[in-house]
C-alpha atoms as a PDB file:
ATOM      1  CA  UNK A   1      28.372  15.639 -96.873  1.00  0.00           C
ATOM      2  CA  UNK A   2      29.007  15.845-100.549  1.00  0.00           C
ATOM      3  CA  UNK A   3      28.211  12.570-103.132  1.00  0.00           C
ATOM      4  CA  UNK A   4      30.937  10.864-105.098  1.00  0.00           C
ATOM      5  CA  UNK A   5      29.626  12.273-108.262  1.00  0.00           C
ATOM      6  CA  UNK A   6      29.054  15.301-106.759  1.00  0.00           C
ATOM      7  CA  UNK A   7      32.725  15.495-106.005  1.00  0.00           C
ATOM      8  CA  UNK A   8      33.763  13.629-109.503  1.00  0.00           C
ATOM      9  CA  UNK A   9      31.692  16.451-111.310  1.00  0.00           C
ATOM     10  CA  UNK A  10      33.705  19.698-109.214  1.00  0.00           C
ATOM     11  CA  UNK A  11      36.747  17.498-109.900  1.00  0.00           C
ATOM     12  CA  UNK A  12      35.809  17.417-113.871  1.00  0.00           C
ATOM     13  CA  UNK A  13      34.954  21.017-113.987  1.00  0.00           C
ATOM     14  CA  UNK A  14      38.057  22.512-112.531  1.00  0.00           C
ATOM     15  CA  UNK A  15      40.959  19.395-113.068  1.00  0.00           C
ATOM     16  CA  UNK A  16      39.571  18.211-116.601  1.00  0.00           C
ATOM     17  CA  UNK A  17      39.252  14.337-115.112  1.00  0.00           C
ATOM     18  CA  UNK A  18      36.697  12.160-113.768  1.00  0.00           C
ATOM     19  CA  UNK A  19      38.281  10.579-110.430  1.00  0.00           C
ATOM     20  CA  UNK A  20      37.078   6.640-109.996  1.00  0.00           C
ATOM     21  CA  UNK A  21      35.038   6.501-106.802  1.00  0.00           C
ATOM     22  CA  UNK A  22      37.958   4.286-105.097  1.00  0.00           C
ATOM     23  CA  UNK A  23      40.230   7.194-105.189  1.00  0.00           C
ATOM     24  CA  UNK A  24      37.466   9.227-103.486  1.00  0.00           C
ATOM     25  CA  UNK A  25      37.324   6.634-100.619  1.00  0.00           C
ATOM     26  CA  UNK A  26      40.844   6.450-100.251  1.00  0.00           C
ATOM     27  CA  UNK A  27      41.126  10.278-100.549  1.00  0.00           C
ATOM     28  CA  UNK A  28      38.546  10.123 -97.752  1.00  0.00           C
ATOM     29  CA  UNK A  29      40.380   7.588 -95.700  1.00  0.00           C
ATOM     30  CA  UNK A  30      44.105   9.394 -95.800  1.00  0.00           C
ATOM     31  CA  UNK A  31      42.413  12.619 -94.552  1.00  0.00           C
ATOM     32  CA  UNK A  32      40.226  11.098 -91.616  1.00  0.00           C
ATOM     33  CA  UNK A  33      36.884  11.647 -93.129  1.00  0.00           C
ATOM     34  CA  UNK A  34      34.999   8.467 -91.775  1.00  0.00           C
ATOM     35  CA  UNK A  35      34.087   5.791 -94.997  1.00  0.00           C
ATOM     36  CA  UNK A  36      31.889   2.714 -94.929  1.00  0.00           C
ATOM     37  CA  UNK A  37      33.365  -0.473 -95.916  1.00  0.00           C
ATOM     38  CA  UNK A  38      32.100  -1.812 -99.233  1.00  0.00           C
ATOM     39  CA  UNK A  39      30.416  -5.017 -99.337  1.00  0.00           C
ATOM     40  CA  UNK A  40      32.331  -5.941-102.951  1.00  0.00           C
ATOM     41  CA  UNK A  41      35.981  -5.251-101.730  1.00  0.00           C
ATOM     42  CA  UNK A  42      37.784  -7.981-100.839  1.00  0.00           C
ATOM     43  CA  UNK A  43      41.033  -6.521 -99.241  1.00  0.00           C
ATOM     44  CA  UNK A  44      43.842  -5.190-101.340  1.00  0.00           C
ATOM     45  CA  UNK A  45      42.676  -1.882-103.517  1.00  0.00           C
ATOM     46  CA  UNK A  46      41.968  -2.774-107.186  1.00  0.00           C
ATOM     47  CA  UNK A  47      43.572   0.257-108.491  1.00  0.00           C
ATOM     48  CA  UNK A  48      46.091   2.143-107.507  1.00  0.00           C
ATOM     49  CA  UNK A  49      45.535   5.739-106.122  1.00  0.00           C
ATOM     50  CA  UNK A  50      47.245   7.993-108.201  1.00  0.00           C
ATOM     51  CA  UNK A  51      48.946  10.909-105.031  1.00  0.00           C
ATOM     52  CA  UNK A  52      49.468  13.713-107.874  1.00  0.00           C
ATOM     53  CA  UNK A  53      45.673  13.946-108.102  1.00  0.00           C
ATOM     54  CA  UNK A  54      44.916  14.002-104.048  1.00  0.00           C
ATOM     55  CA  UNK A  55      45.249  17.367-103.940  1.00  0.00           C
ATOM     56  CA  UNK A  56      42.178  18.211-106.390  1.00  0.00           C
ATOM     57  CA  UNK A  57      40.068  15.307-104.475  1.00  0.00           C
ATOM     58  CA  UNK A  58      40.842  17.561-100.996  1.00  0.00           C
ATOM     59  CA  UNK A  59      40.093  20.712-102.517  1.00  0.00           C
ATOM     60  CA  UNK A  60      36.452  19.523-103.372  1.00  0.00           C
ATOM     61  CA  UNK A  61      36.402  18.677-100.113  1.00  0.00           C
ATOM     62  CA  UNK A  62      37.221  21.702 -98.596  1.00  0.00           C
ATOM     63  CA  UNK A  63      34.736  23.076-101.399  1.00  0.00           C
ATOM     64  CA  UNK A  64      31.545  21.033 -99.563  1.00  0.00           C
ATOM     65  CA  UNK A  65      33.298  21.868 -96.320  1.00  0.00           C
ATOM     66  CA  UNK A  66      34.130  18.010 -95.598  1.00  0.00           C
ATOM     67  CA  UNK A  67      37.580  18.759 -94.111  1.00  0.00           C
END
């Protein structure tokens, strides 16, 4: 399974952006891939997932062959 910064760099390379590592996990959690809970969040997500920019999160995971 890939790292978050190995999936923030593929995501800079080909999209031009740096996805925060809370998009990753919620990226991760909308298409099944299993997450462990972080000891720092408290409930409600910080900030906002941004849905135009889950389709270049999934294709670096279908890049490291995650989905």
């Amino acid at each position: 399974m890939a790292t978050y910064a190995e999936i923030q760099n593929f995501v800079k390379k080909k999209y031009d952006y740096t996805p925060k590592s809370c998009w990753i996990a919620h990226a991760k959690e909308l298409s099944g891939i299993p997450v462990k809970k972080s000891p720092r969040r408290t409930g409600k997500r910080v900030y906002p997932f941004p849905r135009n920019k889950l389709k270049h999160i999934q294709k670096a995971f279908h890049h490291y062959v995650m989905m």
